[in-house]
PDB file of N, CA and C in Angstrom:
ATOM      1  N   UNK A   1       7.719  13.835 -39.292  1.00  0.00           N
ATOM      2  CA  UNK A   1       6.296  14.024 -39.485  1.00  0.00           C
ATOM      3  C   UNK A   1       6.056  15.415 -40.068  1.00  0.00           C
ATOM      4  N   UNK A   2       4.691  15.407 -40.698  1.00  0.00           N
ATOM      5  CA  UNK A   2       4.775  16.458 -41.860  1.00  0.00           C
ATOM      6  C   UNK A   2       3.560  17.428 -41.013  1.00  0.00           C
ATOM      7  N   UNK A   3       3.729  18.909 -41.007  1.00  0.00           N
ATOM      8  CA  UNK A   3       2.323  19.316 -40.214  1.00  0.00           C
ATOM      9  C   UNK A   3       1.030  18.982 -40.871  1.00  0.00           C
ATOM     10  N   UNK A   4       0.796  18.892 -41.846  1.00  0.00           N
ATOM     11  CA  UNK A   4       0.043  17.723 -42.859  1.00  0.00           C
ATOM     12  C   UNK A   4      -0.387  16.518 -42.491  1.00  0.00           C
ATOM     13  N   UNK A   5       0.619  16.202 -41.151  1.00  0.00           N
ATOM     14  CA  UNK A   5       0.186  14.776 -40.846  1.00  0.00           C
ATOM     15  C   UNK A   5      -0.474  14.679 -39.333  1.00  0.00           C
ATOM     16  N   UNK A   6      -0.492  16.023 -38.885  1.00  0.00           N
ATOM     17  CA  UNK A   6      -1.226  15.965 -37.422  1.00  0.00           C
ATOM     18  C   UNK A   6      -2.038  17.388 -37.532  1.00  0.00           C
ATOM     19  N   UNK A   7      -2.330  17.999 -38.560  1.00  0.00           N
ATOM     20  CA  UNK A   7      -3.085  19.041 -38.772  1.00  0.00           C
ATOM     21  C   UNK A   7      -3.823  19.379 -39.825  1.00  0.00           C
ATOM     22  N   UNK A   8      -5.075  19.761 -39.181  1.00  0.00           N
ATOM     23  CA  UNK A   8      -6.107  19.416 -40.255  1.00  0.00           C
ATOM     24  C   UNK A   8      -6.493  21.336 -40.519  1.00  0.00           C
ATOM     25  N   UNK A   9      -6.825  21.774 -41.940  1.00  0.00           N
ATOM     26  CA  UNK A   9      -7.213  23.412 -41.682  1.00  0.00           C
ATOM     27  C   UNK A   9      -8.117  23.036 -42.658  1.00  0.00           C
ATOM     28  N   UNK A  10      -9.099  23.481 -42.853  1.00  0.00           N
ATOM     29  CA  UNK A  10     -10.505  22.848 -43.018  1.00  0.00           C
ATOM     30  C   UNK A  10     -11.956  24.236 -42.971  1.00  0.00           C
ATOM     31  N   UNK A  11     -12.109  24.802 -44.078  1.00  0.00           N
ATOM     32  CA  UNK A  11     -13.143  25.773 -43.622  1.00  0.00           C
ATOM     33  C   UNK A  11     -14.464  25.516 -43.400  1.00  0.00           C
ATOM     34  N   UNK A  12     -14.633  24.114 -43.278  1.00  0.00           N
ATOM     35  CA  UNK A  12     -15.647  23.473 -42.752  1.00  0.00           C
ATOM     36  C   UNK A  12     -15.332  23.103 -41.204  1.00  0.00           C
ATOM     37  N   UNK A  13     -14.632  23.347 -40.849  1.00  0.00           N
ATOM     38  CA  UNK A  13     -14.254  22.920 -39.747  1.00  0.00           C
ATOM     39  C   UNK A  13     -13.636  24.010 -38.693  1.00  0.00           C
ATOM     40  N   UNK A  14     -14.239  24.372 -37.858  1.00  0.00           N
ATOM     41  CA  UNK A  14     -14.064  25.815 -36.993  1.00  0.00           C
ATOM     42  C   UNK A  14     -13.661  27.034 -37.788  1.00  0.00           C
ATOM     43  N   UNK A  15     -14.192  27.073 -39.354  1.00  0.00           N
ATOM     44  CA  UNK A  15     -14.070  28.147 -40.477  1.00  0.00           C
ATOM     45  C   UNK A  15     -12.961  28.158 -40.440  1.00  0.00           C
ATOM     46  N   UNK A  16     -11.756  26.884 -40.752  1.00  0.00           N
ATOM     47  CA  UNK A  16     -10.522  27.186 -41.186  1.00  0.00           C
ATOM     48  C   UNK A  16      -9.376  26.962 -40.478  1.00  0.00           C
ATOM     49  N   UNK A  17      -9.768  27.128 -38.622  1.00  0.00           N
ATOM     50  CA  UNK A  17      -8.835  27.480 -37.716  1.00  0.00           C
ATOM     51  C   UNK A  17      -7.696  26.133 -38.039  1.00  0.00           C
ATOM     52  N   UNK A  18      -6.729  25.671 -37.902  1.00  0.00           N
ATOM     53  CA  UNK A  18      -5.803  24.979 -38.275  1.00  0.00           C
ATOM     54  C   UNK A  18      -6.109  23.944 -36.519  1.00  0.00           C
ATOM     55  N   UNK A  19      -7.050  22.687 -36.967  1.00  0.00           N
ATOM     56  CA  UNK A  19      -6.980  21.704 -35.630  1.00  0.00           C
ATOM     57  C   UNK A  19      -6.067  20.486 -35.272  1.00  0.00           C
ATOM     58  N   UNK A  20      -6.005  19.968 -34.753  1.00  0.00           N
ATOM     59  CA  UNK A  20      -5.309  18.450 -34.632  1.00  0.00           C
ATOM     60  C   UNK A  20      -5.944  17.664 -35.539  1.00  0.00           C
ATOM     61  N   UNK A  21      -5.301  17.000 -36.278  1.00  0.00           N
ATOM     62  CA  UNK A  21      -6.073  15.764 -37.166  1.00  0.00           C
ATOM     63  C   UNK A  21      -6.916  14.904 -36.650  1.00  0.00           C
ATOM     64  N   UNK A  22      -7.983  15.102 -37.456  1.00  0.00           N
ATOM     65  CA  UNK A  22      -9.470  13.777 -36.592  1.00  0.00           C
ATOM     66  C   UNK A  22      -9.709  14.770 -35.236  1.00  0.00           C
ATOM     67  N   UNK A  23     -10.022  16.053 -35.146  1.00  0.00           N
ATOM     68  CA  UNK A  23     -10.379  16.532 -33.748  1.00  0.00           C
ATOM     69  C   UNK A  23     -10.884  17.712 -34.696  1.00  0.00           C
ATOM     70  N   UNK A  24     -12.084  18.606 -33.243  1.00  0.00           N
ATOM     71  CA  UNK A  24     -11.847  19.930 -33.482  1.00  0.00           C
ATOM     72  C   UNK A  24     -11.018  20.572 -32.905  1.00  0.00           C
ATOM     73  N   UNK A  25     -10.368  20.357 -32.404  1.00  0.00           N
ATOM     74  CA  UNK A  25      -9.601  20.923 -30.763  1.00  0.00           C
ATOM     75  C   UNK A  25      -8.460  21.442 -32.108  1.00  0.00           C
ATOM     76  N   UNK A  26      -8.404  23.011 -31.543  1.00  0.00           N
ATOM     77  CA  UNK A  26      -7.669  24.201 -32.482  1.00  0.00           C
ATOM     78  C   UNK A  26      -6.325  23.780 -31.949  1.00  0.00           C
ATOM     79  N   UNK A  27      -5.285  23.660 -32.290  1.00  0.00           N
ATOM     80  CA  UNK A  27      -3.549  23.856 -32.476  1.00  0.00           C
ATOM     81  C   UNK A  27      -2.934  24.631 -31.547  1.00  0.00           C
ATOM     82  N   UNK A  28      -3.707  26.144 -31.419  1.00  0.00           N
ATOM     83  CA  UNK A  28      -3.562  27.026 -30.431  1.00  0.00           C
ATOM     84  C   UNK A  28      -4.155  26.809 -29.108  1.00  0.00           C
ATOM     85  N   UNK A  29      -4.526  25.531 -28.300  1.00  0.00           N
ATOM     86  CA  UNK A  29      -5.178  25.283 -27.600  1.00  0.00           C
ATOM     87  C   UNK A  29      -4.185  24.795 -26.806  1.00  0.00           C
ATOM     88  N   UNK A  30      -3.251  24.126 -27.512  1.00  0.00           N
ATOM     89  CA  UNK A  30      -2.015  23.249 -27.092  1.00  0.00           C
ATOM     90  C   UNK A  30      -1.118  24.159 -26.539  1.00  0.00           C
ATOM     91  N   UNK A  31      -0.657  25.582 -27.132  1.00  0.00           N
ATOM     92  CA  UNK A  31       0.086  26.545 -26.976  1.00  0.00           C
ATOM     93  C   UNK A  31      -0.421  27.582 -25.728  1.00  0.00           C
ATOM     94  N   UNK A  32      -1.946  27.805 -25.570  1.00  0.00           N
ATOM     95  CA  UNK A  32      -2.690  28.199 -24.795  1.00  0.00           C
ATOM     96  C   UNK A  32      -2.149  27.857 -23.369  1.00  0.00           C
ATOM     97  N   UNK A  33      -2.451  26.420 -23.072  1.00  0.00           N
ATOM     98  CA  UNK A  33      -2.043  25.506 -21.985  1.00  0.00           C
ATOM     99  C   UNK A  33      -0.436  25.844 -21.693  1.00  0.00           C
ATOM    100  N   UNK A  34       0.529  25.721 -22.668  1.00  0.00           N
ATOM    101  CA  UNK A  34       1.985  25.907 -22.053  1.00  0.00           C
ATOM    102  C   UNK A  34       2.104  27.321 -21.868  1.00  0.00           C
ATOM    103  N   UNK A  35       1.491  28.247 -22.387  1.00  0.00           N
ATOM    104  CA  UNK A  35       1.801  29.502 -21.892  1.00  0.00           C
ATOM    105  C   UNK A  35       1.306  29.805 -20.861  1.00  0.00           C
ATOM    106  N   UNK A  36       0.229  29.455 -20.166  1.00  0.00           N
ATOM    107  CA  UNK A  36      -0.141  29.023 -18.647  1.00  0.00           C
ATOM    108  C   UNK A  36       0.793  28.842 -17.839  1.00  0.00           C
ATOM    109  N   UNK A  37       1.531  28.004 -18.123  1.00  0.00           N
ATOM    110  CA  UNK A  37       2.193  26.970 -17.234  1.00  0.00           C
ATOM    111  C   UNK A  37       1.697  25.676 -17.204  1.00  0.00           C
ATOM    112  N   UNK A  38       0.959  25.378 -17.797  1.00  0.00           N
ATOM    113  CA  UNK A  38       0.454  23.965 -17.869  1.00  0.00           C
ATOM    114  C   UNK A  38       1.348  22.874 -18.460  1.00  0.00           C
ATOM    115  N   UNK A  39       1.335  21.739 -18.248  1.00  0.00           N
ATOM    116  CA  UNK A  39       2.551  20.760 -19.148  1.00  0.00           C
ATOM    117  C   UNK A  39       1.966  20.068 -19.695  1.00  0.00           C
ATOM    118  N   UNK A  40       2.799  19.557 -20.968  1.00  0.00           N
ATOM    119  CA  UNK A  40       2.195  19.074 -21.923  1.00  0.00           C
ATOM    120  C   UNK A  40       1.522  17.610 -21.731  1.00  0.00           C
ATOM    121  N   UNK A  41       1.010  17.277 -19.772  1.00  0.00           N
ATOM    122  CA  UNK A  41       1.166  16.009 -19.590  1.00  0.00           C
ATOM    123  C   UNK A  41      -0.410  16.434 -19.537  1.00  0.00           C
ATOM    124  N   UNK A  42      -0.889  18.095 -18.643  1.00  0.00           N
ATOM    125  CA  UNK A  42      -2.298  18.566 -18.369  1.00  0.00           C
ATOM    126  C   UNK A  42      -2.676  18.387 -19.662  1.00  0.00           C
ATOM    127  N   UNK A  43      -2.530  18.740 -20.834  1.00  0.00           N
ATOM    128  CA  UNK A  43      -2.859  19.288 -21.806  1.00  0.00           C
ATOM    129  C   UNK A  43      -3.729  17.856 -22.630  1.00  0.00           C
ATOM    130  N   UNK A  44      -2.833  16.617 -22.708  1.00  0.00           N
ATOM    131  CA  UNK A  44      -3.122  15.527 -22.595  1.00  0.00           C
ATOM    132  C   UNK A  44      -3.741  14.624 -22.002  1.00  0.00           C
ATOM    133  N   UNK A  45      -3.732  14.991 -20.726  1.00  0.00           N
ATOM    134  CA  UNK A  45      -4.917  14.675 -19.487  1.00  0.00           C
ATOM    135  C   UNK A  45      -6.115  15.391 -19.857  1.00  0.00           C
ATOM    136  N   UNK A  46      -6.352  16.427 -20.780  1.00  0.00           N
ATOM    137  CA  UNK A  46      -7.657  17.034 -20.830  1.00  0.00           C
ATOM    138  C   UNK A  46      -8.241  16.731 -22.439  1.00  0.00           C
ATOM    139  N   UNK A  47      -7.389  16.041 -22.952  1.00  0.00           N
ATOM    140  CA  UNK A  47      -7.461  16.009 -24.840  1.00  0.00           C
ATOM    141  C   UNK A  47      -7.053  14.661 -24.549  1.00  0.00           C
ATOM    142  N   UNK A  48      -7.475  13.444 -23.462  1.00  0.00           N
ATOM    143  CA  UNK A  48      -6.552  12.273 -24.211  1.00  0.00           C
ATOM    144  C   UNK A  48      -7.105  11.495 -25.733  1.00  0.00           C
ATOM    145  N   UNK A  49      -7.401  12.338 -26.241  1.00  0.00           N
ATOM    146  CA  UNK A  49      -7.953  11.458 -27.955  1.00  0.00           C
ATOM    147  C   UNK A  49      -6.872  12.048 -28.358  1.00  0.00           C
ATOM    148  N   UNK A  50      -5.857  12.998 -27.882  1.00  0.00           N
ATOM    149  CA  UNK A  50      -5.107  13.575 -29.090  1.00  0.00           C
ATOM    150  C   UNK A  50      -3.392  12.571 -28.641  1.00  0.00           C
ATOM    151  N   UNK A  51      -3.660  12.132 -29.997  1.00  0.00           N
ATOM    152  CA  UNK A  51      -1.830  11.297 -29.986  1.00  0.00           C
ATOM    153  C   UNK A  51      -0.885  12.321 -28.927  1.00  0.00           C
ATOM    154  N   UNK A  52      -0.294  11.983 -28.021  1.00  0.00           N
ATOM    155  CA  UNK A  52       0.963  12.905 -27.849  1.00  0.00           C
ATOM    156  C   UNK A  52       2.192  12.894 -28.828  1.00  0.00           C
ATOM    157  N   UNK A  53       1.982  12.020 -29.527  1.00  0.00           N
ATOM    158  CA  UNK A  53       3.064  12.159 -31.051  1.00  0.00           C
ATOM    159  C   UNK A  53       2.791  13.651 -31.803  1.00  0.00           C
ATOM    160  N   UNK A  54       1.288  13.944 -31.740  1.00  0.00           N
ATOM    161  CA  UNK A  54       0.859  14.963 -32.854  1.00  0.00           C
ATOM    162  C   UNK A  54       1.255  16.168 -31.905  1.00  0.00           C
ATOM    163  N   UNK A  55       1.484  16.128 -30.648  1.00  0.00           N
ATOM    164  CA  UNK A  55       1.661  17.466 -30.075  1.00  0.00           C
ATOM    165  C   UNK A  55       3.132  17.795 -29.849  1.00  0.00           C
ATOM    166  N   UNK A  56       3.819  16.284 -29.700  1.00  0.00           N
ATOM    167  CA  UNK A  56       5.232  16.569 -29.762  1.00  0.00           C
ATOM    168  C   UNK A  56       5.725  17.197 -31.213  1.00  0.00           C
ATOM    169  N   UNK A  57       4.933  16.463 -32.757  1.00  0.00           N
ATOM    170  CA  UNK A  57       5.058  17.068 -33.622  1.00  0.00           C
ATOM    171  C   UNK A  57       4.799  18.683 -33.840  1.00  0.00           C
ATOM    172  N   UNK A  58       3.860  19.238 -33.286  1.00  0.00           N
ATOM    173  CA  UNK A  58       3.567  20.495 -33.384  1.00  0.00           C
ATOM    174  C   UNK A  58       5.078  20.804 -32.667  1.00  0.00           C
ATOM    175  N   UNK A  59       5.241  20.808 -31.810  1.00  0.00           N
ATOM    176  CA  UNK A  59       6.601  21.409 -30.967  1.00  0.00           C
ATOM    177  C   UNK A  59       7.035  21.606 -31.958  1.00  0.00           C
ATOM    178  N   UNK A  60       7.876  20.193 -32.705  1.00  0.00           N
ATOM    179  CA  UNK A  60       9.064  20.051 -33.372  1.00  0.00           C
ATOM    180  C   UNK A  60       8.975  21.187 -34.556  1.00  0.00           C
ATOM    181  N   UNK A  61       7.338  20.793 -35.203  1.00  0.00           N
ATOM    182  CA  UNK A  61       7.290  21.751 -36.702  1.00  0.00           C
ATOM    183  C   UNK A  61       7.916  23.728 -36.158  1.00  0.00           C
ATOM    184  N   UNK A  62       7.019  23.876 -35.123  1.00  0.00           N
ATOM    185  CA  UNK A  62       7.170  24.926 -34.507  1.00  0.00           C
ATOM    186  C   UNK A  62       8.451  25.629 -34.229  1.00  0.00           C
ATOM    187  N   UNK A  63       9.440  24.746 -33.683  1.00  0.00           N
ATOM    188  CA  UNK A  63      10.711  25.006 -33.462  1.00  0.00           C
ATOM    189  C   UNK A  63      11.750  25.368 -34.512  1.00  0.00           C
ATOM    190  N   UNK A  64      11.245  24.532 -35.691  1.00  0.00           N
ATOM    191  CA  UNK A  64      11.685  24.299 -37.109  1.00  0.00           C
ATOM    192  C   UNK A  64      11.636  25.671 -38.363  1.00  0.00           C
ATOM    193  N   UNK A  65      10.333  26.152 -37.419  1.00  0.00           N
ATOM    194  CA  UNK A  65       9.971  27.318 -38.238  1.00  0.00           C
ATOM    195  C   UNK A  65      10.318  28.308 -37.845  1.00  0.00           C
ATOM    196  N   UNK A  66      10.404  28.483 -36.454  1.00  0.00           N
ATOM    197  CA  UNK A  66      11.076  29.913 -35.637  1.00  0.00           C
ATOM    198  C   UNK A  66      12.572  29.512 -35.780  1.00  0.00           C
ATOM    199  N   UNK A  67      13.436  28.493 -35.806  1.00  0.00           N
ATOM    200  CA  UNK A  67      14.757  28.299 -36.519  1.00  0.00           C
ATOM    201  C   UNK A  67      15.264  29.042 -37.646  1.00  0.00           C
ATOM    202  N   UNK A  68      13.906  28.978 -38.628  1.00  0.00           N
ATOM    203  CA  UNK A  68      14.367  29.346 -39.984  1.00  0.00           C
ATOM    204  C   UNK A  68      14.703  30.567 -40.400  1.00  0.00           C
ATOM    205  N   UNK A  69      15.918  31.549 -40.123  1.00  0.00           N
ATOM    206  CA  UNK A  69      16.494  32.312 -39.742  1.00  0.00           C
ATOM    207  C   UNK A  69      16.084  33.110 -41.352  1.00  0.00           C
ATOM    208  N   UNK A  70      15.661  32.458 -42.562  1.00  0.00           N
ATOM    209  CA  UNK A  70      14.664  33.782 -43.489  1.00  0.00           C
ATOM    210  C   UNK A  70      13.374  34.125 -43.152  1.00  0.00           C
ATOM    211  N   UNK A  71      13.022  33.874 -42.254  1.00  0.00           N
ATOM    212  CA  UNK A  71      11.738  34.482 -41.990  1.00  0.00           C
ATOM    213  C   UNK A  71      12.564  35.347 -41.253  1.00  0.00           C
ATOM    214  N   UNK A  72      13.417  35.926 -40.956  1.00  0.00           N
ATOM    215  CA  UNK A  72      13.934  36.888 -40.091  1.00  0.00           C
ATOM    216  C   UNK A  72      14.336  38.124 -41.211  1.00  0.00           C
ATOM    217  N   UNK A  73      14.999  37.386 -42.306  1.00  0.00           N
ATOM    218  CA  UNK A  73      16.205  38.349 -43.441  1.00  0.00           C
ATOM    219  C   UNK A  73      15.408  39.528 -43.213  1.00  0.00           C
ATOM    220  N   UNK A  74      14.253  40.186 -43.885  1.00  0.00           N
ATOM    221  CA  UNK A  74      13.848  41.307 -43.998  1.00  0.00           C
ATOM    222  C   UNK A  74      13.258  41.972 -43.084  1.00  0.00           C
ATOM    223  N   UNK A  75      13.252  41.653 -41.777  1.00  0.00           N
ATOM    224  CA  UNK A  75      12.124  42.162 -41.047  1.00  0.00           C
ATOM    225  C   UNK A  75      12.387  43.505 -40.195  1.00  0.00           C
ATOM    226  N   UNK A  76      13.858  44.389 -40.642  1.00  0.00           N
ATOM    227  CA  UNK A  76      14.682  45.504 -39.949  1.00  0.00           C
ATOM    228  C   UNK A  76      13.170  46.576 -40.581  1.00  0.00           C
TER     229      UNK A  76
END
């Protein structure tokens, strides 16, 4: 899945903030909750309109991108 396909960024839409597709509910809302301590089951219990596919996708994109060891090359 493409972040394209569960994320909508939209400056009509919370001026830009990057949301879940078909929601306003911001991306960072999801991240909010696990840095709590909350699990991704609360997070879903409080958003159930949002697919848990699209939040497992955020994980995955997320993981994918802090992986990508050139966003690191220059940063001494």
């Amino acid at each position: 899945m493409k972040a394209s396909d569960v994320i909508t960024v939209d400056k009509d839409i919370l001026g830009g903030i990057p949301v879940f597709k078909g929601t306003r509910v911001p991306v960072k809302n999801l991240f909010d909750y696990l840095e709590e301590g909350d699990s991704l089951q609360d997070f879903l219990n409080d958003f159930d309109y949002i697919p848990k596919e699209y939040c497992l996708a955020v994980l995955k994109i997320s993981e994918q991108l802090l992986a990508d060891k050139s966003l690191y090359e220059n940063s001494n």
